[in-house]
PDB file of N, CA and C in Angstrom:
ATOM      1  N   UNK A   1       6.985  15.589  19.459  1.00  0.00           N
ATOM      2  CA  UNK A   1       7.979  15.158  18.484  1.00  0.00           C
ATOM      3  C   UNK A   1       7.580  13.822  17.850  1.00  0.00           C
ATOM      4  N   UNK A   2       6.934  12.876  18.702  1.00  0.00           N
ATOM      5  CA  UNK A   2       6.538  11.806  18.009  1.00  0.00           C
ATOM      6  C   UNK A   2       5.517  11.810  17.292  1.00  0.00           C
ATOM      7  N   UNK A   3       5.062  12.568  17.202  1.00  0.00           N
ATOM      8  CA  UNK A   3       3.663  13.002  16.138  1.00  0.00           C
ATOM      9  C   UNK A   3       4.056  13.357  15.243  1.00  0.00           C
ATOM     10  N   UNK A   4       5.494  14.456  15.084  1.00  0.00           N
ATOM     11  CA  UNK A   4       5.760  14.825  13.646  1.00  0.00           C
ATOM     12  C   UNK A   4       6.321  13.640  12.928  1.00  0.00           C
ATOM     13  N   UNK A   5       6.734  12.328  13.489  1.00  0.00           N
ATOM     14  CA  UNK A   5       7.649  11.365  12.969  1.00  0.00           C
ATOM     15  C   UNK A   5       6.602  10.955  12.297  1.00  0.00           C
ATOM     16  N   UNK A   6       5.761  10.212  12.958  1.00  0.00           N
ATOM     17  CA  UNK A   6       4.323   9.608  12.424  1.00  0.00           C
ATOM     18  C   UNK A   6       3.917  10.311  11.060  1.00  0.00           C
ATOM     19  N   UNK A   7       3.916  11.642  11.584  1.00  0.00           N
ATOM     20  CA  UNK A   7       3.138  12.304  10.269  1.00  0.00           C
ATOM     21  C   UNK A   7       4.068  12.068   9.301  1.00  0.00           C
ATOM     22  N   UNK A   8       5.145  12.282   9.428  1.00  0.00           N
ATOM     23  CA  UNK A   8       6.450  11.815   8.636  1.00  0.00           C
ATOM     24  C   UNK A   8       5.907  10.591   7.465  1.00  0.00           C
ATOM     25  N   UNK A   9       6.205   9.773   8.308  1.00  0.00           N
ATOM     26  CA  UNK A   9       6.425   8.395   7.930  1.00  0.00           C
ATOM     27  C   UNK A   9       4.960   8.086   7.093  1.00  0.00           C
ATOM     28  N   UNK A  10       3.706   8.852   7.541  1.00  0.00           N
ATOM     29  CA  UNK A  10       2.015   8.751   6.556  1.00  0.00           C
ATOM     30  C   UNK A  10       2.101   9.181   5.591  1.00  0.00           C
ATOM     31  N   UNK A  11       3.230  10.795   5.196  1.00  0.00           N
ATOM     32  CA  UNK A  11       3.581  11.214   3.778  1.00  0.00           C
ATOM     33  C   UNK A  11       4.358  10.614   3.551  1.00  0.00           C
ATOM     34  N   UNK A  12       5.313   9.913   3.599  1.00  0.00           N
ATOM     35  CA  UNK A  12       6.020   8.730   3.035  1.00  0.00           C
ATOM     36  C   UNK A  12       5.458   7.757   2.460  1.00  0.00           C
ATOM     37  N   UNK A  13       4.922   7.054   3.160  1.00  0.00           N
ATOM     38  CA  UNK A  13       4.079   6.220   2.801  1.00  0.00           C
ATOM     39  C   UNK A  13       2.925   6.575   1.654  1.00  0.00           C
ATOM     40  N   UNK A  14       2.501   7.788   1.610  1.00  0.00           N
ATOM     41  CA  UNK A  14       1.769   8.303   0.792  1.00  0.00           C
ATOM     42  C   UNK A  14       2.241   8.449  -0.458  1.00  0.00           C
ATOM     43  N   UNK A  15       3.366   8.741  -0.705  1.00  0.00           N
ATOM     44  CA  UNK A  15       3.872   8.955  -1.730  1.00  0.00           C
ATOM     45  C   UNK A  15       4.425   7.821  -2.129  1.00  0.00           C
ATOM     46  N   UNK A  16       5.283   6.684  -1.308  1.00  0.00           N
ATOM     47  CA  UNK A  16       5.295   5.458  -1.812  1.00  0.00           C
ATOM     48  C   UNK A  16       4.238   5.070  -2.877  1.00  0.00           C
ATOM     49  N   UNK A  17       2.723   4.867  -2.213  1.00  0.00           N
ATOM     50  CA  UNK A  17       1.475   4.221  -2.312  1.00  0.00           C
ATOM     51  C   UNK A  17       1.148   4.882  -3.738  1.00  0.00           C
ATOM     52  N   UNK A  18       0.987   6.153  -4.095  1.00  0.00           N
ATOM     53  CA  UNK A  18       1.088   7.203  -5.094  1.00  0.00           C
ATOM     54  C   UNK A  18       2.413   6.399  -6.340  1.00  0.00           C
ATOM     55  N   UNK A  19       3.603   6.445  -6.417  1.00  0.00           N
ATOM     56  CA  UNK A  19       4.765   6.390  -7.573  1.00  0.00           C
ATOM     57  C   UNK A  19       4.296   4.431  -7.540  1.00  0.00           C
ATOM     58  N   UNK A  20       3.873   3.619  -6.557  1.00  0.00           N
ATOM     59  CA  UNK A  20       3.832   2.755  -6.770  1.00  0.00           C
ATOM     60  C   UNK A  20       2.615   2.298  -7.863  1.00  0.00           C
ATOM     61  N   UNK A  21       1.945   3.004  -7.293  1.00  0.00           N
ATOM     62  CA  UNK A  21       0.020   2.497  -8.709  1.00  0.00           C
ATOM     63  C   UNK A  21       0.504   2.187  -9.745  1.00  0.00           C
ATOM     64  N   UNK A  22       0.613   2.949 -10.278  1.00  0.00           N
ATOM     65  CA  UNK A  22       0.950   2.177 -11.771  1.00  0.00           C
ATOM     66  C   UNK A  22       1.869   0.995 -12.264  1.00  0.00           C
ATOM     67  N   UNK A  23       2.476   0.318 -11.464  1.00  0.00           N
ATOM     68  CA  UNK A  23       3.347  -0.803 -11.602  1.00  0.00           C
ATOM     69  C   UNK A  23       2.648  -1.457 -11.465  1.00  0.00           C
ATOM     70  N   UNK A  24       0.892  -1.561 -10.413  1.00  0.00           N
ATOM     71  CA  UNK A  24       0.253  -2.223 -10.157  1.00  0.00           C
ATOM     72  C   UNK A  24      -0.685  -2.423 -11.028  1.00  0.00           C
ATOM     73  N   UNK A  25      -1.350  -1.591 -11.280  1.00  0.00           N
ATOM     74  CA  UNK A  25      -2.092  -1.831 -12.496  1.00  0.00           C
ATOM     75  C   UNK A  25      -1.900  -2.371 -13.662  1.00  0.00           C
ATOM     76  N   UNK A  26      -0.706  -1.267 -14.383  1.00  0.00           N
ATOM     77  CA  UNK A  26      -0.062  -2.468 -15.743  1.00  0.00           C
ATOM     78  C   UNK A  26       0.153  -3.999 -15.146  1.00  0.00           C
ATOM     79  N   UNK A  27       0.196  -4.426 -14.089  1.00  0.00           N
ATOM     80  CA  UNK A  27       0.410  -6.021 -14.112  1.00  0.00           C
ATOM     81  C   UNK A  27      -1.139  -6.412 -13.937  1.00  0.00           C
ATOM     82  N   UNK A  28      -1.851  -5.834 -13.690  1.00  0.00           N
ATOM     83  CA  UNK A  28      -3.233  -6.345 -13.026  1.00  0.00           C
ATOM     84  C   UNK A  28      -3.923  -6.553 -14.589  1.00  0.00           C
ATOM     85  N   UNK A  29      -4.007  -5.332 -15.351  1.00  0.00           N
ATOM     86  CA  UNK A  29      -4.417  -5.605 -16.798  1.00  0.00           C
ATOM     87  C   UNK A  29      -3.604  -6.571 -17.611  1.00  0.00           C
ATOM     88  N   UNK A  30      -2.765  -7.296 -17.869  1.00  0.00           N
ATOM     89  CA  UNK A  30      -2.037  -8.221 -18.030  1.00  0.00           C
ATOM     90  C   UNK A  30      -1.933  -9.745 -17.447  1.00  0.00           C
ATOM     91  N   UNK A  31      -2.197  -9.704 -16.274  1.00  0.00           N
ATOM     92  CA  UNK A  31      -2.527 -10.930 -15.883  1.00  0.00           C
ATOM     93  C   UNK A  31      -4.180 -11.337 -16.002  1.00  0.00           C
ATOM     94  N   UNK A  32      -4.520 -12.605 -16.687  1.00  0.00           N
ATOM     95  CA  UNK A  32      -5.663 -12.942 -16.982  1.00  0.00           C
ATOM     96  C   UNK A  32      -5.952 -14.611 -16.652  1.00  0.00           C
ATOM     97  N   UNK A  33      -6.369 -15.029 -15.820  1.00  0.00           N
ATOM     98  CA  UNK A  33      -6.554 -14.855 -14.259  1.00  0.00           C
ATOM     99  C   UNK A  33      -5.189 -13.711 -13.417  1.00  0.00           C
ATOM    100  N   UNK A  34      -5.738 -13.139 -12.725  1.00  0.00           N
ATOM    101  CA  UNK A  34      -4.570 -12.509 -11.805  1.00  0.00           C
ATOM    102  C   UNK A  34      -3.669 -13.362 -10.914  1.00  0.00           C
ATOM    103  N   UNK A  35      -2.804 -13.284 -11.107  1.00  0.00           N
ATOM    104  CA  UNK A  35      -1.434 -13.987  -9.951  1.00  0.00           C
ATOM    105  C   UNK A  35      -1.484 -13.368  -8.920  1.00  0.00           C
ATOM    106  N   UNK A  36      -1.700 -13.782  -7.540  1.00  0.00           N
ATOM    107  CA  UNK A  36      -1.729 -13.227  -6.369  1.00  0.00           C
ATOM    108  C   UNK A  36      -2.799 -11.947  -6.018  1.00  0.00           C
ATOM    109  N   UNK A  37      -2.154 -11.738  -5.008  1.00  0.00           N
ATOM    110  CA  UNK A  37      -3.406 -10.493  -4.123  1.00  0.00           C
ATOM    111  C   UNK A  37      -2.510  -9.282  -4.258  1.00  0.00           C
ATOM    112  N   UNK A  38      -3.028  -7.579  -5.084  1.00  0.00           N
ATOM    113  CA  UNK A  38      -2.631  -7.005  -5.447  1.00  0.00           C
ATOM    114  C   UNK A  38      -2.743  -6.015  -4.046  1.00  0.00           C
ATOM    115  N   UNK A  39      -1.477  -5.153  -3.467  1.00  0.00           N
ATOM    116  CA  UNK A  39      -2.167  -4.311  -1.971  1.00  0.00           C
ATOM    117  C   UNK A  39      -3.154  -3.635  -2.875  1.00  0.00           C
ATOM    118  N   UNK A  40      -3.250  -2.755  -3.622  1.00  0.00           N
ATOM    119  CA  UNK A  40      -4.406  -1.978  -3.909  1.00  0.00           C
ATOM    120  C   UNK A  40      -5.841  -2.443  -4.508  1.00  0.00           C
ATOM    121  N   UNK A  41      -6.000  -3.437  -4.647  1.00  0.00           N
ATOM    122  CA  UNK A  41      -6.847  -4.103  -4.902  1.00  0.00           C
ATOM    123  C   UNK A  41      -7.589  -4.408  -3.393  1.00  0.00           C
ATOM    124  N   UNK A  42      -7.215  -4.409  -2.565  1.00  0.00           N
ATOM    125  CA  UNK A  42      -7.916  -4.407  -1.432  1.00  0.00           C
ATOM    126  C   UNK A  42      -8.393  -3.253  -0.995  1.00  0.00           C
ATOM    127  N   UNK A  43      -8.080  -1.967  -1.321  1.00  0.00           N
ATOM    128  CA  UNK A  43      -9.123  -0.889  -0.493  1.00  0.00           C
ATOM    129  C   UNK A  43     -10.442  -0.493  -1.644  1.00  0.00           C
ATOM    130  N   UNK A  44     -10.461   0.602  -1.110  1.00  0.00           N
ATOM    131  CA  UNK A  44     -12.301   0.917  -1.836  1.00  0.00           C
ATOM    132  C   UNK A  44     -12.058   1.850  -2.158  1.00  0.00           C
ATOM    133  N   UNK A  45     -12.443   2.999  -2.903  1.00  0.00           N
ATOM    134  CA  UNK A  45     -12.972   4.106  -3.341  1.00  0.00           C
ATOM    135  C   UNK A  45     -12.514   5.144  -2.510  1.00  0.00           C
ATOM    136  N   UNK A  46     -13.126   5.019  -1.102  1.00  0.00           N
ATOM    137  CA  UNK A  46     -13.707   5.665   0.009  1.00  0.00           C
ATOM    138  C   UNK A  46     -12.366   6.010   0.976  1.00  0.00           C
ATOM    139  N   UNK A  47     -11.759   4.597   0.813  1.00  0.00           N
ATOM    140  CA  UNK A  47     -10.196   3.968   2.129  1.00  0.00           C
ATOM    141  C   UNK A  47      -9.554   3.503   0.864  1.00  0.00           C
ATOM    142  N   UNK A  48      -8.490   3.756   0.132  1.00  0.00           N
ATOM    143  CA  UNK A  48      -7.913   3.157  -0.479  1.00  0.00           C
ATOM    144  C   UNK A  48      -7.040   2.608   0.165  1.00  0.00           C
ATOM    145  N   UNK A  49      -6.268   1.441  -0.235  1.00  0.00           N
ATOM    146  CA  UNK A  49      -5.323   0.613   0.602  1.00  0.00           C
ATOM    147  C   UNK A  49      -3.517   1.778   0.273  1.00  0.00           C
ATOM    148  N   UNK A  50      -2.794   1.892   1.025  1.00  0.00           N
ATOM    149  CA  UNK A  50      -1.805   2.401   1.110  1.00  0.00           C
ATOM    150  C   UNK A  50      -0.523   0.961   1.849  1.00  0.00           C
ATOM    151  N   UNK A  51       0.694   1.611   1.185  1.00  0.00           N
ATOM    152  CA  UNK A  51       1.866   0.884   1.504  1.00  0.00           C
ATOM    153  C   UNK A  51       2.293   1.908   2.761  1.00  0.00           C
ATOM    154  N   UNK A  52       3.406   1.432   3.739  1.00  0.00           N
ATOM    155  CA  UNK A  52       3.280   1.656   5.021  1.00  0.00           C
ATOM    156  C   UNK A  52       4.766   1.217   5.106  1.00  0.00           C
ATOM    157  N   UNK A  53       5.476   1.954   6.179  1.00  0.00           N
ATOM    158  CA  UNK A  53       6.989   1.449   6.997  1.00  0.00           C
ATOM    159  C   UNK A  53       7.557   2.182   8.022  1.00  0.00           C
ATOM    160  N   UNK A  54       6.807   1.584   8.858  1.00  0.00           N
ATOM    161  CA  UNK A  54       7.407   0.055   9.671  1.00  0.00           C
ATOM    162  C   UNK A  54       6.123  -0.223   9.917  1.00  0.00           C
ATOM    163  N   UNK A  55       4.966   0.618  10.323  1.00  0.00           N
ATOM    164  CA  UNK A  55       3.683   0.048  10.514  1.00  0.00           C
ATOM    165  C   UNK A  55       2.737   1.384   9.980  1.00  0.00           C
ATOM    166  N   UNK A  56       1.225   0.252  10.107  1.00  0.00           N
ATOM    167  CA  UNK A  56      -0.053   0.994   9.363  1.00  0.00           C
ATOM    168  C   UNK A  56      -0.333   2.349  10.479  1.00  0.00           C
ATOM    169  N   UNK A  57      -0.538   3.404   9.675  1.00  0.00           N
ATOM    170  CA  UNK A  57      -0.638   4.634  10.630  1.00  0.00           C
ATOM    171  C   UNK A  57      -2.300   4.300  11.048  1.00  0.00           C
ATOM    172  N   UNK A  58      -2.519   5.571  11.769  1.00  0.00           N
ATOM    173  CA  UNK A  58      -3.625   5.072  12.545  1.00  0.00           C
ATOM    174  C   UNK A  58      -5.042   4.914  12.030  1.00  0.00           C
ATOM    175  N   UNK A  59      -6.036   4.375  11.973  1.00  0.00           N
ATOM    176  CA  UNK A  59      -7.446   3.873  11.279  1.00  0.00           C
ATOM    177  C   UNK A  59      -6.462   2.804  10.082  1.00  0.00           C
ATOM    178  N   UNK A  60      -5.811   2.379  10.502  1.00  0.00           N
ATOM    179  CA  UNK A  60      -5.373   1.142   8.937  1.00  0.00           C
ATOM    180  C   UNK A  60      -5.129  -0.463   9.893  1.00  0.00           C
ATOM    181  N   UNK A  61      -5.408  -0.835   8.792  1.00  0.00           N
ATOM    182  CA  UNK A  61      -4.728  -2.571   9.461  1.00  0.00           C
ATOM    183  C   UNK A  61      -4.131  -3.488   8.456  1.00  0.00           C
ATOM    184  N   UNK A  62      -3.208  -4.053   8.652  1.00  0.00           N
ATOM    185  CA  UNK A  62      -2.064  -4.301   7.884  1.00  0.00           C
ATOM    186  C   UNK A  62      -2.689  -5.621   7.267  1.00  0.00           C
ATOM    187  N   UNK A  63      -2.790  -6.098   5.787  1.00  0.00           N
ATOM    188  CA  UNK A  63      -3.257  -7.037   5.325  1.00  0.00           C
ATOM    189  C   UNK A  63      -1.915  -7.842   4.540  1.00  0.00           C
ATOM    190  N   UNK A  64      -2.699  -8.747   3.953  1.00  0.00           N
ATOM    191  CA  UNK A  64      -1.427  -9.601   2.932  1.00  0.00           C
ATOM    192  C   UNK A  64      -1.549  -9.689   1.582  1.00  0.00           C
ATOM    193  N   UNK A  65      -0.556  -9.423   1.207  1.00  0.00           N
ATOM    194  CA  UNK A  65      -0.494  -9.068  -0.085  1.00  0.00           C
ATOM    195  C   UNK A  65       0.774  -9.718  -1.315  1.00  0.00           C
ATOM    196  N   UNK A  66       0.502  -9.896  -2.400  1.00  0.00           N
ATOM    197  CA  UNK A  66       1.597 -10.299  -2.819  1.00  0.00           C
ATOM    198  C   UNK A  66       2.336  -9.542  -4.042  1.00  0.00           C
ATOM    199  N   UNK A  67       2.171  -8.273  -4.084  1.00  0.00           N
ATOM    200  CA  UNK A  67       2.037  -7.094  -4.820  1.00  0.00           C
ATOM    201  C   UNK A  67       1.868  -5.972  -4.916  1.00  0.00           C
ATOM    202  N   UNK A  68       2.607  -5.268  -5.123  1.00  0.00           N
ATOM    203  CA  UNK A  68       2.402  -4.017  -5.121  1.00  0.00           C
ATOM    204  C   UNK A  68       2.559  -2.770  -3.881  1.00  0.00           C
ATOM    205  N   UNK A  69       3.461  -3.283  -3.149  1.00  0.00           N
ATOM    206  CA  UNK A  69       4.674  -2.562  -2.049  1.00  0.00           C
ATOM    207  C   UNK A  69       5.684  -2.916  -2.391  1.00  0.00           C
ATOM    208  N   UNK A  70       7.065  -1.597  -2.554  1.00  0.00           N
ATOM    209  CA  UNK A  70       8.406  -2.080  -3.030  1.00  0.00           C
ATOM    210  C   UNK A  70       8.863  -3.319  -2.570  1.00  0.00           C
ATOM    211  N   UNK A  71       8.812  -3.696  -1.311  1.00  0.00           N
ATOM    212  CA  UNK A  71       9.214  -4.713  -0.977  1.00  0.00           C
ATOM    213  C   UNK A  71       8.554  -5.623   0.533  1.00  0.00           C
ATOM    214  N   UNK A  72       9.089  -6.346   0.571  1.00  0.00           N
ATOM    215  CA  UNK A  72       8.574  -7.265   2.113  1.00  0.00           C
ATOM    216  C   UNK A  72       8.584  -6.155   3.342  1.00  0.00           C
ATOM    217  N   UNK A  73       9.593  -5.047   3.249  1.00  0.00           N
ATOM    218  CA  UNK A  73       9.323  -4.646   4.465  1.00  0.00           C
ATOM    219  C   UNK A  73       8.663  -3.779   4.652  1.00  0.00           C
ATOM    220  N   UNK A  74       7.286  -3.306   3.704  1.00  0.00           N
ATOM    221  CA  UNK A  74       6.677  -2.784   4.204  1.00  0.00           C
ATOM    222  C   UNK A  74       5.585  -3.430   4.132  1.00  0.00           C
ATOM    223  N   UNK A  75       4.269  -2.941   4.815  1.00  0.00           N
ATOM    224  CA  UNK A  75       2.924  -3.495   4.973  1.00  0.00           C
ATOM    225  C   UNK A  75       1.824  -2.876   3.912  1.00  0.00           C
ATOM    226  N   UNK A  76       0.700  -3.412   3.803  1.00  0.00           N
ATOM    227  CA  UNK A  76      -0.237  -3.176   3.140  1.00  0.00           C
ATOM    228  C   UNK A  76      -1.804  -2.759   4.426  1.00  0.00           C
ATOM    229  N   UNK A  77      -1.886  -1.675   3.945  1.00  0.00           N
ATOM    230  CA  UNK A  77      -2.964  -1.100   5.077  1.00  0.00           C
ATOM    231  C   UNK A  77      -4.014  -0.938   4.319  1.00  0.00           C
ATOM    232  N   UNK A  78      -5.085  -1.458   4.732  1.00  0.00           N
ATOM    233  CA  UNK A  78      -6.412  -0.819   4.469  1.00  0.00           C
ATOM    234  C   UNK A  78      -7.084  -0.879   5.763  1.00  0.00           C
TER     235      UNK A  78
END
């Protein structure tokens, strides 16, 4: 049962990470120097960085960010 929660909470988060991009970007092309550390701006190609709640599912580690997760309570994983 605690595995389906998890898995739960990774498509959540997935789809957060997904409806959120583009809020991120239109500010990223707009700011010139950039204001703060964007979460998606920290992953790669390969691992993209994902938003997360209550914590980073498993292979992630929670970084800092000042952008681009709805809010403080969730984390930024890459």
């Amino acid at each position: 049962m605690k595995m389906q929660i998890t898995d739960i909470l990774a498509a959540l988060a997935l789809a957060a990470t997904i409806s959120a991009a583009p809020a991120e970007s239109a500010e990223i092309e707009s700011a010139a120097p950039a204001q703060g550390v964007g979460c998606y701006q920290q992953g790669t190609p390969r691992k993209p960085a994902i938003c997360a709640i209550p914590n980073c599912p498993g292979g992630y580690r929670p970084v800092f960010w000042d952008f681009g997760c709805p809010d403080d309570s969730w984390k930024c994983c890459v």
